[in-house]
Protein backbone atom coordinates (compact mmCIF):
# COMPACT_ATOMS: atom_id res chain seq x y z
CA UNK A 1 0.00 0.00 0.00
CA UNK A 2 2.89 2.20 1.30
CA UNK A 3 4.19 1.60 -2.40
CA UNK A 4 1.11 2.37 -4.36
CA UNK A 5 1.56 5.92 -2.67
CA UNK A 6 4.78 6.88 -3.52
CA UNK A 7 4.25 5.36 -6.73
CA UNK A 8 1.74 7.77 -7.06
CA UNK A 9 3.27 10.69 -5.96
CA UNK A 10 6.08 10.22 -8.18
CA UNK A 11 3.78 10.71 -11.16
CA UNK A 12 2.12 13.94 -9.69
CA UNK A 13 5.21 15.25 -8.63
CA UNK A 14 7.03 14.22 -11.17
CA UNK A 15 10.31 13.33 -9.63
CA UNK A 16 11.41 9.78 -7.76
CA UNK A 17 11.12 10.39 -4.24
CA UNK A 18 12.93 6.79 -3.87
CA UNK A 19 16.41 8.05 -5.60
CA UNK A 20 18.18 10.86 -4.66
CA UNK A 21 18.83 13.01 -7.57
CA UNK A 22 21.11 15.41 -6.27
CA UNK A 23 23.83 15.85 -3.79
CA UNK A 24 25.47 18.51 -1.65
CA UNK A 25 28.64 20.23 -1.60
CA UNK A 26 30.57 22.81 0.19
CA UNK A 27 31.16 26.36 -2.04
CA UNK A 28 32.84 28.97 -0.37
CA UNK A 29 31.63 32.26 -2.32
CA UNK A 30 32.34 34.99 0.15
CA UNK A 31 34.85 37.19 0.97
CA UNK A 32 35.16 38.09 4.98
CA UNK A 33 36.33 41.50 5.68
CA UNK A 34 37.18 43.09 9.21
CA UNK A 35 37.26 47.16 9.13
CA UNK A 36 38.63 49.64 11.47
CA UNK A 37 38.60 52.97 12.46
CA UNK A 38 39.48 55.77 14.69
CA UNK A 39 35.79 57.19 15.01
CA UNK A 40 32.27 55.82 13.81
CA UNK A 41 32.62 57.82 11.20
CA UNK A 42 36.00 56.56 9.69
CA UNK A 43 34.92 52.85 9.88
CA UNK A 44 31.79 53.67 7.54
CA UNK A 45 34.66 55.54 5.65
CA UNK A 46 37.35 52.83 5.59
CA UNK A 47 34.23 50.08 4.48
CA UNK A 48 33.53 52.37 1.84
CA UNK A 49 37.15 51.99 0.59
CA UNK A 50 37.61 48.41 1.41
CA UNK A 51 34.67 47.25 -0.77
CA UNK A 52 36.07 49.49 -3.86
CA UNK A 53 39.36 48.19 -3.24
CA UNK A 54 37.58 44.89 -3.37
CA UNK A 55 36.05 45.48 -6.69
CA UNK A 56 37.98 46.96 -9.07
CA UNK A 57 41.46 48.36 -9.97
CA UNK A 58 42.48 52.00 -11.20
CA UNK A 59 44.35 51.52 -14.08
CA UNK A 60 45.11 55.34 -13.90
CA UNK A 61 48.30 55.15 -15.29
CA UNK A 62 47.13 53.46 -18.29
CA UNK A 63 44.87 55.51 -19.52
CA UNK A 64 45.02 58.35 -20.92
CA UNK A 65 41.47 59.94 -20.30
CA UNK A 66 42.62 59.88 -16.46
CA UNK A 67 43.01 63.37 -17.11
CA UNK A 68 39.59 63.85 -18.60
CA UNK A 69 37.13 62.18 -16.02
CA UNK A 70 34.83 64.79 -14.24
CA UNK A 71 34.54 63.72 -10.63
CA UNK A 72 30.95 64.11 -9.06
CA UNK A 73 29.16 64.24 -5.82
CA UNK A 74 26.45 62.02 -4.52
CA UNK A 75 24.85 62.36 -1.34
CA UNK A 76 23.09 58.74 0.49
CA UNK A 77 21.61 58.83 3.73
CA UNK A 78 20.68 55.32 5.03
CA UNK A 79 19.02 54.02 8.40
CA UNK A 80 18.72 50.66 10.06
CA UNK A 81 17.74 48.97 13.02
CA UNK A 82 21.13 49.08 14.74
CA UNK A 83 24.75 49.70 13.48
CA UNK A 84 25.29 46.06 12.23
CA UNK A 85 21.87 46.34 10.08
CA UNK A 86 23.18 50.30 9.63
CA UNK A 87 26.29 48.88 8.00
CA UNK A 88 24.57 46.24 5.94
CA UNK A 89 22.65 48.96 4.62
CA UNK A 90 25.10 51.27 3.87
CA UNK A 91 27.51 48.71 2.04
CA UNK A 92 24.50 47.27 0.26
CA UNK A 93 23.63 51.40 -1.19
CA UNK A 94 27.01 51.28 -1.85
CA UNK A 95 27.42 47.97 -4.10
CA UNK A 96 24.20 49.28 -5.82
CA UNK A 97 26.02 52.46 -6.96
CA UNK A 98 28.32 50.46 -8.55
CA UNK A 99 26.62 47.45 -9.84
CA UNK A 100 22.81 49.42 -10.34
CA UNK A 101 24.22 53.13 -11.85
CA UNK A 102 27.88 51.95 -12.85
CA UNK A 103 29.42 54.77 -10.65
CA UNK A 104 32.54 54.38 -8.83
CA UNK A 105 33.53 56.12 -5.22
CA UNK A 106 36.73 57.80 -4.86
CA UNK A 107 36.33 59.41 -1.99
CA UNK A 108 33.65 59.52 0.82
CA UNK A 109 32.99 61.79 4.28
CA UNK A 110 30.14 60.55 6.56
CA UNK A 111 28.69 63.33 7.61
CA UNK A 112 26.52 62.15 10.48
CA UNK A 113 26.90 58.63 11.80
CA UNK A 114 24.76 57.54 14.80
CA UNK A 115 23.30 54.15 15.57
CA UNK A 116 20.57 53.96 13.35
CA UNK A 117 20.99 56.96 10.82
CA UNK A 118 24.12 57.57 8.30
CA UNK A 119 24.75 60.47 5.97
CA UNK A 120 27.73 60.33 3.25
CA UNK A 121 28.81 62.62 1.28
CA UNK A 122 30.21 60.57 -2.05
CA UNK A 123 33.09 62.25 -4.60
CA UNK A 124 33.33 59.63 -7.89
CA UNK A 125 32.87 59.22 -11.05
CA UNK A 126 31.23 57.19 -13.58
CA UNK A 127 32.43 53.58 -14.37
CA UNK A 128 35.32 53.28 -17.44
CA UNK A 129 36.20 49.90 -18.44
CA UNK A 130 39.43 51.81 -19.53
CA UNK A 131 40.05 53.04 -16.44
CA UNK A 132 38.82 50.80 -14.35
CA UNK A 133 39.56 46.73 -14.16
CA UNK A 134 36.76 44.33 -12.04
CA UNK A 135 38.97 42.90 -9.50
CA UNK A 136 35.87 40.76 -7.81
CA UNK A 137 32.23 40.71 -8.43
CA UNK A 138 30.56 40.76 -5.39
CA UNK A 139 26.76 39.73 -5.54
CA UNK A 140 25.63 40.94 -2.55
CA UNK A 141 26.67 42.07 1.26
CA UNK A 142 25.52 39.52 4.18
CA UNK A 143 24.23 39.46 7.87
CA UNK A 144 26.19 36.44 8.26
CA UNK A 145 28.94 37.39 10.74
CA UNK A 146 28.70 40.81 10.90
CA UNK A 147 29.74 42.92 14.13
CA UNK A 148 29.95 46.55 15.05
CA UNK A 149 31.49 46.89 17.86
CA UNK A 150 34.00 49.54 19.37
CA UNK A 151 36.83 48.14 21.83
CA UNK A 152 40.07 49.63 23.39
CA UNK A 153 38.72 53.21 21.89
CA UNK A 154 38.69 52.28 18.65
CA UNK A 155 35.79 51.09 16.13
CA UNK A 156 35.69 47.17 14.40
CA UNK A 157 33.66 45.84 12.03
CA UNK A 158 33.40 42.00 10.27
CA UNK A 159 31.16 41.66 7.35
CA UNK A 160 30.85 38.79 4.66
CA UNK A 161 30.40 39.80 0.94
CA UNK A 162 28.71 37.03 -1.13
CA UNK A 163 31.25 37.28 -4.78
């Protein structure tokens, strides 16, 4: 009887629930990265860096329209529920000015950094394939792992991109 069941199921469902038709493996896909700063405000700074660093490469002295690029401003403000979800946030506004508008920072000054609230002020300029090389793609930023925290007078930060 047990048989007739499955039997049936198999045919509604479509697959052969008594073979396995997959298996699972480990994939590492994510980069772990642990930021410091001084101040609040320089470890939003320095993760601002350290995910551009990440991505791409300046090939400034290749190219010869180095000279040419107009730099621009953008300003982001971003909230969360705490500073670890404030930093998810943040990084995640950041990835999608690169990978949503194709616009690379250069430069970035946090302008008001509490627990739950973050202003930036952004200096960049658009994406060049001639000036700039993809290091890493990195899909997306993760909750898995990630600490705020500030210890000995200084501020620390882990956070796990998914590439």
């Amino acid at each position: 009887m047990k048989q007739d069941i499955i039997f049936d199921l198999e045919l509604v469902l479509g697959y052969n629930l008594l073979m396995s038709n997959y298996k699972l493996f480990d994939h590492t896909a994510d980069i772990g990265v642990e930021i410091s700063g001084r101040t609040k405000k320089e470890l939003f700074a320095n993760a601002t860096y350290a995910i551009f660093d990440i991505l791409i490469e300046n090939n400034d002295s290749k190219s010869k329209s180095a000279l040419k690029t107009q730099k621009s401003q953008k300003k982001v403000t971003v909230e969360g529920a705490d500073v670890e979800d404030l930093l998810i946030n943040y990084l995640r506004e950041i990835l999608y000015l690169f990978n949503g508008v194709a616009w690379v920072v250069s430069h970035c000054k946090i302008t008001e950094c509490g627990n739950k609230r973050l202003k930036a002020q952004l200096t960049g300029e658009p994406y060049n394939k001639n000036r700039h090389s993809i290091k890493t793609e990195i899909k997306a930023v993760t909750y898995s792992g990630v600490k705020v925290e500030k210890l000995e007078g200084n501020w620390k930060a882990k956070v796990i991109f998914d590439v």
